[in-house]
Protein backbone atom coordinates (compact mmCIF):
# COMPACT_ATOMS: atom_id res chain seq x y z
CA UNK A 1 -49.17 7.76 14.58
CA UNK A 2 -47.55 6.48 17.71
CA UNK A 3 -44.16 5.54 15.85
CA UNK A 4 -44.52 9.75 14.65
CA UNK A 5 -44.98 10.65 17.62
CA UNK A 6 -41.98 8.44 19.24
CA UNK A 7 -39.29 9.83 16.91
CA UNK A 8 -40.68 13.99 17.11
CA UNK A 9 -39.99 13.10 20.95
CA UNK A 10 -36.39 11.71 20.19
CA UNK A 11 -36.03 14.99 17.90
CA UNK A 12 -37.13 16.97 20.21
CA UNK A 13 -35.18 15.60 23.05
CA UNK A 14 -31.90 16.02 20.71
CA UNK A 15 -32.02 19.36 19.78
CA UNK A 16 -32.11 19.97 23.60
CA UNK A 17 -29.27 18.00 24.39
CA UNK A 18 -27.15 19.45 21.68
CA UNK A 19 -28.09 22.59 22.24
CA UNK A 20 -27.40 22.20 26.25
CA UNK A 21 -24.13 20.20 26.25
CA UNK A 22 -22.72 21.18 22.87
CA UNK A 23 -21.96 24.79 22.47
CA UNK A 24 -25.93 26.01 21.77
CA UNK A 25 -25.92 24.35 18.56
CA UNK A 26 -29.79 23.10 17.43
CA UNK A 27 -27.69 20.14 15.23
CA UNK A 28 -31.36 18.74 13.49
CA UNK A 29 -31.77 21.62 11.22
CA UNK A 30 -29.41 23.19 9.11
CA UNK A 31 -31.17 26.55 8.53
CA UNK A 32 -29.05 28.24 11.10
CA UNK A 33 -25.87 26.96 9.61
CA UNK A 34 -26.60 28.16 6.51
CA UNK A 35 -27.04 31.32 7.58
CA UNK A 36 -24.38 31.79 9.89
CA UNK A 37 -21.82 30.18 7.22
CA UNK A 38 -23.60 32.83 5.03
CA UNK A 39 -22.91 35.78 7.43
CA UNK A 40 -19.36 34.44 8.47
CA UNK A 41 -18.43 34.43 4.46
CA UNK A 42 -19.63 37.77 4.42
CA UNK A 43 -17.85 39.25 6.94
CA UNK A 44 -14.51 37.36 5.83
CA UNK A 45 -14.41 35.22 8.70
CA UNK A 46 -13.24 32.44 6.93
CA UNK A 47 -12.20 29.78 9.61
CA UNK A 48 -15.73 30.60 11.31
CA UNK A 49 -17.55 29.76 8.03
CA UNK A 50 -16.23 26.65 7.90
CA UNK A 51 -16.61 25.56 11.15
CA UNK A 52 -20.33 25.49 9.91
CA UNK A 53 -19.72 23.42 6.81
CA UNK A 54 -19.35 19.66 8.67
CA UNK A 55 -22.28 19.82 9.99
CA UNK A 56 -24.37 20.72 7.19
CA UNK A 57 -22.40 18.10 4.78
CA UNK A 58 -22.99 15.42 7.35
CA UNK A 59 -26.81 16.46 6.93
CA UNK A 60 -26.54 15.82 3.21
CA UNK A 61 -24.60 12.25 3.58
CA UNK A 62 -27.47 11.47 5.66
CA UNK A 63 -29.88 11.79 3.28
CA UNK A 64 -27.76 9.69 0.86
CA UNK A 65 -27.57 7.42 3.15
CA UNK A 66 -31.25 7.37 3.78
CA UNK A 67 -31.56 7.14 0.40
CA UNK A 68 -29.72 4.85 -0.11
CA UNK A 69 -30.84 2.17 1.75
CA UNK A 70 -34.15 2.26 0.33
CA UNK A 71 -33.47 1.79 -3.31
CA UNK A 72 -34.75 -1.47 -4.78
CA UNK A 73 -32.13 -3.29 -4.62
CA UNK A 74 -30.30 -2.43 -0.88
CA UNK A 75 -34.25 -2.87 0.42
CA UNK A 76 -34.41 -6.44 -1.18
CA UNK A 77 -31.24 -7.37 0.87
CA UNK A 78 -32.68 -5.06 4.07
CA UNK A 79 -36.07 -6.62 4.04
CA UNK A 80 -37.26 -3.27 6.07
CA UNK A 81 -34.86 -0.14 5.59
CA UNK A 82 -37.01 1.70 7.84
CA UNK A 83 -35.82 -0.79 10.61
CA UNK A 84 -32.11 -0.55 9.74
CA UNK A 85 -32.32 3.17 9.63
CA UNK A 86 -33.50 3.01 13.28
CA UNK A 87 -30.78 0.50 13.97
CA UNK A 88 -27.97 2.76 12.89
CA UNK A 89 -29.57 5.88 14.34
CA UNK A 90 -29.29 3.95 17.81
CA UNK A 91 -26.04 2.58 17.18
CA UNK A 92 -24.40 6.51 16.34
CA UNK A 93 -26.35 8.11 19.19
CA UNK A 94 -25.33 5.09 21.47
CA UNK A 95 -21.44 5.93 20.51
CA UNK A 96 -22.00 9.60 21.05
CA UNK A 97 -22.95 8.68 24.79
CA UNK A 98 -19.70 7.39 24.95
CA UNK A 99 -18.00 10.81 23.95
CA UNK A 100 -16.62 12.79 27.06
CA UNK A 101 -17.72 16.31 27.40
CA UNK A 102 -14.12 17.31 26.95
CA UNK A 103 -14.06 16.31 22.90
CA UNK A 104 -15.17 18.66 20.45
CA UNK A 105 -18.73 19.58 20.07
CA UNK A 106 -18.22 19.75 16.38
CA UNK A 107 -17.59 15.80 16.82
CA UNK A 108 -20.99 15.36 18.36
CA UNK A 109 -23.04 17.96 16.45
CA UNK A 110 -21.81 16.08 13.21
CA UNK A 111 -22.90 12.83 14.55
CA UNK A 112 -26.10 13.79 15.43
CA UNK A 113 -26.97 15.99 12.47
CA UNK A 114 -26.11 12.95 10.50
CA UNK A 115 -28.78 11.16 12.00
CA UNK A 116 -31.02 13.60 12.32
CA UNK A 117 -30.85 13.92 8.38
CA UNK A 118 -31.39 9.92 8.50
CA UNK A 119 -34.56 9.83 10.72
CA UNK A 120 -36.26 12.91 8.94
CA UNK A 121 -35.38 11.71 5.34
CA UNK A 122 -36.77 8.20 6.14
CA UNK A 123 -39.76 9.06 8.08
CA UNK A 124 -41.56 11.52 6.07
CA UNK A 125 -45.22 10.26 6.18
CA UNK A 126 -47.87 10.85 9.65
CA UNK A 127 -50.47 8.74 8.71
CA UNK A 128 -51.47 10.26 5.43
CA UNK A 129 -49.52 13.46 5.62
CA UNK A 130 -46.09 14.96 4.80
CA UNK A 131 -44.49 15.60 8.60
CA UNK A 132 -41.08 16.01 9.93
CA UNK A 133 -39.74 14.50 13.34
CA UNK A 134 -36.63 16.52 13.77
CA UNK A 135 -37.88 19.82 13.35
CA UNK A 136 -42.11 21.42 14.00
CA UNK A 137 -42.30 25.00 12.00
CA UNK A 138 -44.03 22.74 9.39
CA UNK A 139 -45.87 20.38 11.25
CA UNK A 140 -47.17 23.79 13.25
CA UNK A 141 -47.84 24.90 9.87
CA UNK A 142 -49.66 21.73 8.88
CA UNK A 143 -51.36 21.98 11.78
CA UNK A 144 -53.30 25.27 11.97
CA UNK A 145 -53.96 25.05 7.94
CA UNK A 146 -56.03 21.70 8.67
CA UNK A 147 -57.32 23.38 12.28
CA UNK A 148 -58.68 26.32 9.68
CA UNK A 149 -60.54 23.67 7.00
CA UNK A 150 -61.86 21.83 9.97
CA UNK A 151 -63.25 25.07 11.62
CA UNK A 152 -64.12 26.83 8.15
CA UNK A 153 -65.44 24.32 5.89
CA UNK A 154 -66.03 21.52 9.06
CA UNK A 155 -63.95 19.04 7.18
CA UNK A 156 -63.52 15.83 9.07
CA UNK A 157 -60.59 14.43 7.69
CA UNK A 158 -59.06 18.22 8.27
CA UNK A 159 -59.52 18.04 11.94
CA UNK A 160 -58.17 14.38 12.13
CA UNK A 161 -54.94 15.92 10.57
CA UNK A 162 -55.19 18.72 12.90
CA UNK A 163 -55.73 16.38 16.15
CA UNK A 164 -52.07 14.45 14.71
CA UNK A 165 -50.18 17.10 13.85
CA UNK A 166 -51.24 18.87 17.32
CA UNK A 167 -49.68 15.11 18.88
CA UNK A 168 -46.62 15.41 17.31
CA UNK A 169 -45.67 19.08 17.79
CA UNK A 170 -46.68 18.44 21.61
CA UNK A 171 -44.17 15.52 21.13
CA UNK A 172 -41.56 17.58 19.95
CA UNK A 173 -42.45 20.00 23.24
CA UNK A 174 -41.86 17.11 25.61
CA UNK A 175 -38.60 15.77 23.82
CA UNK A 176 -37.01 18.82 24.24
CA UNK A 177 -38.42 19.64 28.01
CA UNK A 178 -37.44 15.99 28.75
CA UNK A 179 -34.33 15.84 26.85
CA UNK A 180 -33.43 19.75 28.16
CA UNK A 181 -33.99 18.26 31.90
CA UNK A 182 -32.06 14.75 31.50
CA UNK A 183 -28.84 16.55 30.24
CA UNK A 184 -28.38 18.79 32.94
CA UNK A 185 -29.27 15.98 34.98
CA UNK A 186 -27.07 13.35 33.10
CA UNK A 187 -24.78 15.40 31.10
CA UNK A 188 -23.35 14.08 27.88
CA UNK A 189 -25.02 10.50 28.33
CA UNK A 190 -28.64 11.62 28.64
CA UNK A 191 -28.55 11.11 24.91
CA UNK A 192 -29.08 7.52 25.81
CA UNK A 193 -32.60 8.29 26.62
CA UNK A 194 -33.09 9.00 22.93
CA UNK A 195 -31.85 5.20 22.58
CA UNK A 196 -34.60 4.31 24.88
CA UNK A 197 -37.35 5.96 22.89
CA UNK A 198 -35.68 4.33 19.67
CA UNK A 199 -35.37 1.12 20.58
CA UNK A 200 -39.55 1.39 21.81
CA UNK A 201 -40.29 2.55 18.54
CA UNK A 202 -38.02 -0.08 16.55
CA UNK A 203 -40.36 -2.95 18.83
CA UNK A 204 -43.19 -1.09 17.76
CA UNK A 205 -42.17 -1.04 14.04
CA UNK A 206 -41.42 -4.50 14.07
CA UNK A 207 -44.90 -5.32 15.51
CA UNK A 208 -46.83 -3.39 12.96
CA UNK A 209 -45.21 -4.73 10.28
CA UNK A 210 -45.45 -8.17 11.08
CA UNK A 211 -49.11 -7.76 11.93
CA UNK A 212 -50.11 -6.22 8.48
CA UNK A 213 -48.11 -8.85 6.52
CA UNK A 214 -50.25 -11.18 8.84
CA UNK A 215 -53.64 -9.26 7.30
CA UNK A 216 -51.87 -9.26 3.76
CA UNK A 217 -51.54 -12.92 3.82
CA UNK A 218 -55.32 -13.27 5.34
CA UNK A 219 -56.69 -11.27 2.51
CA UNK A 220 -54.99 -13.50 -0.35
């Protein structure tokens, strides 16, 4: 729960800065982009179309790449996966601190839809429930369904879901008030906040799993 709510803050906190510093463009979901390559197309706007198209390919290697790294045999060598995910998604967002606000937004966008795609395809799991950290129309979703079985049929476990998914999506809320605030403050480097928050949650990964492979070695 705390690592969930760690990365819907970084998610949050991105879509602000992207949005802020790079040309209004929310870079973690690709519903928009879609839709506006969809619209350009129609309209014959070719060279506007594609200007949509990096971005949402850049989504897609990133789920490869999420992919990737953990099938069987790449998570033997990687030990954890979910750690070197987090390692690269620091490293990129680290690098696009380092881009001036005078290079194209299409550069940074890319970047960070890329690891958007990374974070959202390897972290899919709150607890016991399918959530999202880059995005919150389904964890508000997920939300008010379990709010409704806790309320209507005074389901426990419903209003423990509803009590998480209400975390996260106030998460999300902060990482984008927080992120929104540090780039006008910071500019193109408040991304590096983001690296903060990552590099908390990698400790905190590290921790957890060393402490149930502890309680798995206790048990045997």
């Amino acid at each position: 729960m705390r690592l969930g709510v760690l990365l819907a803050l970084v998610g949050g906190g991105l879509d602000a800065y992207t949005f802020i510093s790079r040309g209004g463009v929310f870079a973690n979901a690709q519903s928009g982009n879609v839709v506006l390559l969809g619209i350009a197309a129609a309209q014959r706007h070719w060279r506007e179309a594609l200007e949509h198209v990096p971005s949402i390919l850049a989504f897609v290697a990133g789920v490869l790449v999420a992919e990737t790294l953990q099938r069987p045999r790449v998570a033997a060598v990687l030990r954890w996966p979910a750690c070197a995910a987090m390692v690269l998604e620091l490293v990129v967002l680290a690098v696009v601190g380092l881009i001036p606000a005078s290079a194209p937004d299409a550069l940074v966008t890319v970047l960070v839809a890329f690891m958007a795609s990374v974070q959202m395809s390897t972290f899919r799991t709150l607890v016991d429930s399918v959530y999202n950290s880059t995005m919150t129309t389904g964890n508000l979703r997920s939300a008010m369904q379990n709010a409704y079985a806790a309320v209507a049929g005074r389901d426990a476990d419903a209003r423990r879901r509803a009590g998480q998914f209400a975390g996260v999506i106030l998460a999300f809320l902060a990482g984008a008030f927080g992120g929104g605030w540090l780039t006008l403050a910071w500019g193109v480097r408040a991304v590096w906040a983001a690296c903060v928050v990552l590099a908390v949650g990698l400790a905190l990964f590290v921790h957890e799993e060393r402490v149930a492979r502890r309680l798995r070695e206790a048990v045997r």
